[in-house]
Protein backbone atom coordinates (compact mmCIF):
# COMPACT_ATOMS: atom_id res chain seq x y z
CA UNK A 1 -10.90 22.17 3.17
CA UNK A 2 -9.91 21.03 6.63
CA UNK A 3 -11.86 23.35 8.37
CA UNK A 4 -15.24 22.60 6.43
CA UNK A 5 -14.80 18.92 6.41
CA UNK A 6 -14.45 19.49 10.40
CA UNK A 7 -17.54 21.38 10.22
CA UNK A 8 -19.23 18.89 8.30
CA UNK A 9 -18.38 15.43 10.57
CA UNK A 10 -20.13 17.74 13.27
CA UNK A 11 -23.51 16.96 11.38
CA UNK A 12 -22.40 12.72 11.17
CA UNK A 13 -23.32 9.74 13.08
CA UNK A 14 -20.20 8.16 12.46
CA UNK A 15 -17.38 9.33 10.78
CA UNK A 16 -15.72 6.04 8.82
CA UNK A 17 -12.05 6.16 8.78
CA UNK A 18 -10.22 3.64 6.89
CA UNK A 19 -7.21 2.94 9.30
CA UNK A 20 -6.59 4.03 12.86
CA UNK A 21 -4.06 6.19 11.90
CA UNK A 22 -6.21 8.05 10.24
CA UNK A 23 -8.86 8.13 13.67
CA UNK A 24 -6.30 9.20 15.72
CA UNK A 25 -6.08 12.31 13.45
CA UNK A 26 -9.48 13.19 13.18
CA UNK A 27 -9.35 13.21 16.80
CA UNK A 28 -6.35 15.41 17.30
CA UNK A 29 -8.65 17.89 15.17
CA UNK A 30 -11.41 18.00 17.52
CA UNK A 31 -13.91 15.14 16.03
CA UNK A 32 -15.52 13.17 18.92
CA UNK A 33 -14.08 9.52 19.71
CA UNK A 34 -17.27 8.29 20.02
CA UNK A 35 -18.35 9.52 15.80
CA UNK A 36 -15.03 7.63 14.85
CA UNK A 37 -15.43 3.85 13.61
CA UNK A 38 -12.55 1.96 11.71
CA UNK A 39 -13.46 -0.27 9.06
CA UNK A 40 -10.76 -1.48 6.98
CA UNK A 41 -10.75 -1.61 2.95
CA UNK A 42 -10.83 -4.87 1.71
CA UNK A 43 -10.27 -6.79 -1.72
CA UNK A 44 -12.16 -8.70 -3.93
CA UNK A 45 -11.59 -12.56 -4.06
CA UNK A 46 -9.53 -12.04 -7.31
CA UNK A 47 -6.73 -10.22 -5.95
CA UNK A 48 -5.75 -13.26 -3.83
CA UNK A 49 -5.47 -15.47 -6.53
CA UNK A 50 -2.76 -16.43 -8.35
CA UNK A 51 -2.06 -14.63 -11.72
CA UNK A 52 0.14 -15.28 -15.10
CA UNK A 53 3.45 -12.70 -14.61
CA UNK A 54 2.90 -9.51 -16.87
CA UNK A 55 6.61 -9.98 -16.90
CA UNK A 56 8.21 -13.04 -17.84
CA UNK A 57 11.34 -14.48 -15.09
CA UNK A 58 14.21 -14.20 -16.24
CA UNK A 59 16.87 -16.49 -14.77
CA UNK A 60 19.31 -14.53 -12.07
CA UNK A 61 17.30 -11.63 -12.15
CA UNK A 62 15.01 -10.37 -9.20
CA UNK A 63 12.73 -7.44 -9.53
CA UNK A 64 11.39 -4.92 -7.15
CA UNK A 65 8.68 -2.65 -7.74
CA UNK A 66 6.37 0.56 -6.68
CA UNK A 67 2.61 0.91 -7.84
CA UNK A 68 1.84 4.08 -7.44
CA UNK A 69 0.15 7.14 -9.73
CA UNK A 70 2.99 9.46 -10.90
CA UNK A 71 1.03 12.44 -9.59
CA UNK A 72 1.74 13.47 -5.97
CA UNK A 73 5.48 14.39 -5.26
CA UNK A 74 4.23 12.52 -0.95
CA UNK A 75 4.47 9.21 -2.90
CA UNK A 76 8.39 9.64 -3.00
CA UNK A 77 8.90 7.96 -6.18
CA UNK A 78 12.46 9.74 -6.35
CA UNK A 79 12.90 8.04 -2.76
CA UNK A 80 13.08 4.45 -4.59
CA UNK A 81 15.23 5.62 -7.50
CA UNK A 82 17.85 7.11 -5.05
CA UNK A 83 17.79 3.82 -3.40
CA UNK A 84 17.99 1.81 -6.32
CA UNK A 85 21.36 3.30 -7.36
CA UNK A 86 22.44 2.51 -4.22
CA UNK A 87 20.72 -0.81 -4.48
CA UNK A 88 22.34 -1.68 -8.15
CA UNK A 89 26.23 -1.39 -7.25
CA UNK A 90 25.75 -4.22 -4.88
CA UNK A 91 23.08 -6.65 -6.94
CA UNK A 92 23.85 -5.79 -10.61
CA UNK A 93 21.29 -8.39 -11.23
CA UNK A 94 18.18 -6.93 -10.05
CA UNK A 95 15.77 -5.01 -12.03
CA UNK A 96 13.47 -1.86 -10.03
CA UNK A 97 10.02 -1.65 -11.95
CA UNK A 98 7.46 1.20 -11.96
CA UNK A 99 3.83 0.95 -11.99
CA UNK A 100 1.45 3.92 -12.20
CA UNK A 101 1.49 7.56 -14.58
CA UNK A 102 1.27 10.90 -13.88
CA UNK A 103 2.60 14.25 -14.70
CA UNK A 104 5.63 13.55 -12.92
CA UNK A 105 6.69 10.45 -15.38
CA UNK A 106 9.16 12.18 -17.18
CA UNK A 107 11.11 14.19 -14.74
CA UNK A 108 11.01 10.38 -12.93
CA UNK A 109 12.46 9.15 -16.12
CA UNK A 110 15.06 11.94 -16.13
CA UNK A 111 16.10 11.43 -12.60
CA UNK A 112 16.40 7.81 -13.66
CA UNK A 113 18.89 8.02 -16.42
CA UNK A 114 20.90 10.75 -14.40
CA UNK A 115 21.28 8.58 -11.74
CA UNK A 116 22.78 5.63 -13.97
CA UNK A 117 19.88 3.18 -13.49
CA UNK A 118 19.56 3.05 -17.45
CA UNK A 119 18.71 -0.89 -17.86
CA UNK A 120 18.15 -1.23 -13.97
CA UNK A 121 14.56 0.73 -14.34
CA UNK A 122 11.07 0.24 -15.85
CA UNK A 123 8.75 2.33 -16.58
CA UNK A 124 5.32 -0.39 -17.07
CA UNK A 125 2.96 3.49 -17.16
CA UNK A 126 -0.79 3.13 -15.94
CA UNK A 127 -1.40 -0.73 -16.08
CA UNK A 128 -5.09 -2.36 -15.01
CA UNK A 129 -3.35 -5.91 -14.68
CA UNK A 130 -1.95 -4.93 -11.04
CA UNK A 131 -2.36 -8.56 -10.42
CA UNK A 132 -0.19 -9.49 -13.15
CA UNK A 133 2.13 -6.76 -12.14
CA UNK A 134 2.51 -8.20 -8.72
CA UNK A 135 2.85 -12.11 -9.90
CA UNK A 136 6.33 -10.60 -11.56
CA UNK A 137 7.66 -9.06 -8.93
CA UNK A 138 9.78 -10.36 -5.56
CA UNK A 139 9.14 -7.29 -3.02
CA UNK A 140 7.69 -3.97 -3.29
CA UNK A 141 8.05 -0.79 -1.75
CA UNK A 142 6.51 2.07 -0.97
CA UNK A 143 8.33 5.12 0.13
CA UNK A 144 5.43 7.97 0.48
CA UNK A 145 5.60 10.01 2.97
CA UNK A 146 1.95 10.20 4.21
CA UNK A 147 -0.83 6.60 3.87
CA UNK A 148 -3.94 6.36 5.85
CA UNK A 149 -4.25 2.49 4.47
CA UNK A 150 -2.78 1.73 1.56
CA UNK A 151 -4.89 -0.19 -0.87
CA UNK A 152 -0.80 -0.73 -2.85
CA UNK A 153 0.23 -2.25 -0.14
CA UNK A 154 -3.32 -4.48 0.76
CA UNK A 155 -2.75 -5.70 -2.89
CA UNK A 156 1.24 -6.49 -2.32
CA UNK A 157 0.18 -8.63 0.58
CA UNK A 158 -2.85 -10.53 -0.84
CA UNK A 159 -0.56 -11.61 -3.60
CA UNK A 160 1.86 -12.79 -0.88
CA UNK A 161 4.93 -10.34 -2.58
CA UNK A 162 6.84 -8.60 0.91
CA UNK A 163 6.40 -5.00 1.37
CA UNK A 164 9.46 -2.35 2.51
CA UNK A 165 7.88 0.90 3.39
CA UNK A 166 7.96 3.82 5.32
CA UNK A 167 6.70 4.16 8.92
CA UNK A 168 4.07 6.31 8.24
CA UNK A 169 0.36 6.61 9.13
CA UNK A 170 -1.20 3.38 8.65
CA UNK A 171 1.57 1.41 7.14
CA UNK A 172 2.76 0.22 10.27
CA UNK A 173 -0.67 -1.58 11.23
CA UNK A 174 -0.62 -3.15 7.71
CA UNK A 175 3.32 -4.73 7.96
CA UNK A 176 4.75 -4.99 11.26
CA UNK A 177 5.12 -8.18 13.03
CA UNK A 178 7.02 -9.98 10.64
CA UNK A 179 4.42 -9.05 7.56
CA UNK A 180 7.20 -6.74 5.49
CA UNK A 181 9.55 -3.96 6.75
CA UNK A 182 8.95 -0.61 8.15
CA UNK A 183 11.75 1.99 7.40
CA UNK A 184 12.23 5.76 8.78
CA UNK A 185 10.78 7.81 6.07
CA UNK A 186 13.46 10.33 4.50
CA UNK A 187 16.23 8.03 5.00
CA UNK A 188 17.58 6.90 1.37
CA UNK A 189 20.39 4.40 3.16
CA UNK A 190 17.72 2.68 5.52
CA UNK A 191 15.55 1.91 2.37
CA UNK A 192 18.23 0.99 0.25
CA UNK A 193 19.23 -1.36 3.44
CA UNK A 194 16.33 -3.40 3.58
CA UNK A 195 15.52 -3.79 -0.13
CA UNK A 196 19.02 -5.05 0.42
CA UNK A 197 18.01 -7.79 2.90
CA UNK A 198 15.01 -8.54 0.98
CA UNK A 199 16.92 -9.46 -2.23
CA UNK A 200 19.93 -11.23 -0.15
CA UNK A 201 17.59 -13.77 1.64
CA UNK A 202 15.15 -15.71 -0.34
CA UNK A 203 13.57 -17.35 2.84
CA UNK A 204 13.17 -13.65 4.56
CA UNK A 205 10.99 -13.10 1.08
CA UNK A 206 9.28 -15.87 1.09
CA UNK A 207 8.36 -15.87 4.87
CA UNK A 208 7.52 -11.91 5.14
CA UNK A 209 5.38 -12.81 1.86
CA UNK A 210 3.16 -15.55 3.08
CA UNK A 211 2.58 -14.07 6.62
CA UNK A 212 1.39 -11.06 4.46
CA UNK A 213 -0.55 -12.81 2.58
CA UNK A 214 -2.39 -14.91 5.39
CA UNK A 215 -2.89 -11.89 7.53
CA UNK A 216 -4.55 -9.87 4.52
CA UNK A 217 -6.71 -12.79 3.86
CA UNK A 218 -7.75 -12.74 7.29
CA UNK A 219 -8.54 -9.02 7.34
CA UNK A 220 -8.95 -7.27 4.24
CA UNK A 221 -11.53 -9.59 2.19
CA UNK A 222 -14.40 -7.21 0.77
CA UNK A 223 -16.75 -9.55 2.87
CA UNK A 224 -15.85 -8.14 5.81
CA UNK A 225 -15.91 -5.03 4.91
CA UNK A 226 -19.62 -4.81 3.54
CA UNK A 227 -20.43 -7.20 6.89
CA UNK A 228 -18.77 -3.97 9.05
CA UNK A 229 -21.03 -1.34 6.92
CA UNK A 230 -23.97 -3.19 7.47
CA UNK A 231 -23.62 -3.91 11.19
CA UNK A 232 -22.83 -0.42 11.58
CA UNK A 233 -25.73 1.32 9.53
CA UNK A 234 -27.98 -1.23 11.93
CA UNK A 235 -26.74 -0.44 15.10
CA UNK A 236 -27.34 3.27 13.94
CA UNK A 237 -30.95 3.22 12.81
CA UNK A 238 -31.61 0.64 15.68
CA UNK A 239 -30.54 3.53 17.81
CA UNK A 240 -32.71 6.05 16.10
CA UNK A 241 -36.03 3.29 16.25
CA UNK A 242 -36.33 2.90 13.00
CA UNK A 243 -38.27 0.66 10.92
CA UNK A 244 -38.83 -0.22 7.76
CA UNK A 245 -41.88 -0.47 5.39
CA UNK A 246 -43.45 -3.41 6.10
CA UNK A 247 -43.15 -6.42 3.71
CA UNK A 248 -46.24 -8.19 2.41
């Protein structure tokens, strides 16, 4: 599939790529520099409103969650879960929540109730009120092990809820500089860590969120991207000399 997708870019323009993580690996497989353009995904106005909690608060208790598709073992749901039994001896009042389905569900569920989460877990299965999702929780995280950009995490930030994730392909030019926290992917401890800080500091949450939140509103508004198509498809058949149909 690699190989023919290669083959096929040769025949492109422009390849579009999503994050610059994921340019720098097209490039590492032989695609030109010049084909490769970076134009970000971006969100509808919606997602950076506020929304009514699918979950109500519940005095004392803070919740983290993943949003994810149970369906690809790179997403690392087990990753969480091992770090939420850390995460639960520590803050007996906090509550881990899962968003998303898949073939994997039940062996998640398994893993859940062997590690002693029992009341400490959620399973929400496939929601279409992400929004909702998001107004209930304090912090996310996402522990896969792979991301080119991260539409989960684009989502997090427009609804100004802090991110932990791993520091993996284009995570880190979503939520470093004081947007969320970037943790070495495979390490169980260092994720349990900073869910840790997260849940200890209410200003760290709340600062982390809004600078999240301002940056993705800044970046990641479908506007832009459309605006970045369009400039691009112009600049190509500008190149090429072409014109349209003339309009009477």
């Amino acid at each position: 599939q690699s190989r023919a997708q290669a083959i096929a870019f040769r025949f492109c323009d422009r390849v579009i790529c999503n994050s610059q993580a994921a340019a720098d690996h097209l490039l590492k497989q032989g695609i030109r520099r010049d084909k490769l353009v970076v134009i970000r995904n971006g969100l509808s106005p919606s997602a950076f409103a506020d929304a009514t909690p699918a979950l109500p608060a519940i005095p004392g208790l803070l919740r983290v969650g993943m949003i994810a598709r149970m369906n690809l073992r790179a997403k690392n749901h087990l990753a969480l879960l091992k770090a939420a039994a850390r995460v639960v001896s520590k803050f007996p009042g906090v509550e881990f929540v899962l968003a998303g389905d898949g073939p994997l569900r039940s062996e998640l569920e398994q893993e859940a109730q062997s590690l002693g989460l029992g009341n400490h877990v959620r399973f929400l299965g496939d929601r279409r009120d992400v929004r909702a999702v998001l107004a209930s929780l304090d912090l996310t995280v996402l522990p896969s092990s792979s991301e080119s950009l991260s539409n989960s995490i684009i989502e997090s930030m427009a609804a100004g809820v802090p991110v932990v994730a791993n520091r993996v392909g284009g995570n880190a030019e979503l939520i470093d500089d004081g947007r969320g926290l970037l943790v070495t992917e495979g390490n169980d401890s260092e994720l349990a860590t900073a869910i840790e800080s997260l849940l200890r500091d209410e200003g760290l949450r709340k600062k982390l969120g809004q600078n999240a939140k301002a940056y993705a509103e800044a970046n990641f508004t479908i506007e832009q991207m459309c605006r970045s198509h369009e400039e691009l498809y112009a600049g190509l058949l500008e190149r090429k000399r072409w014109r349209g149909k003339a309009h009477h």
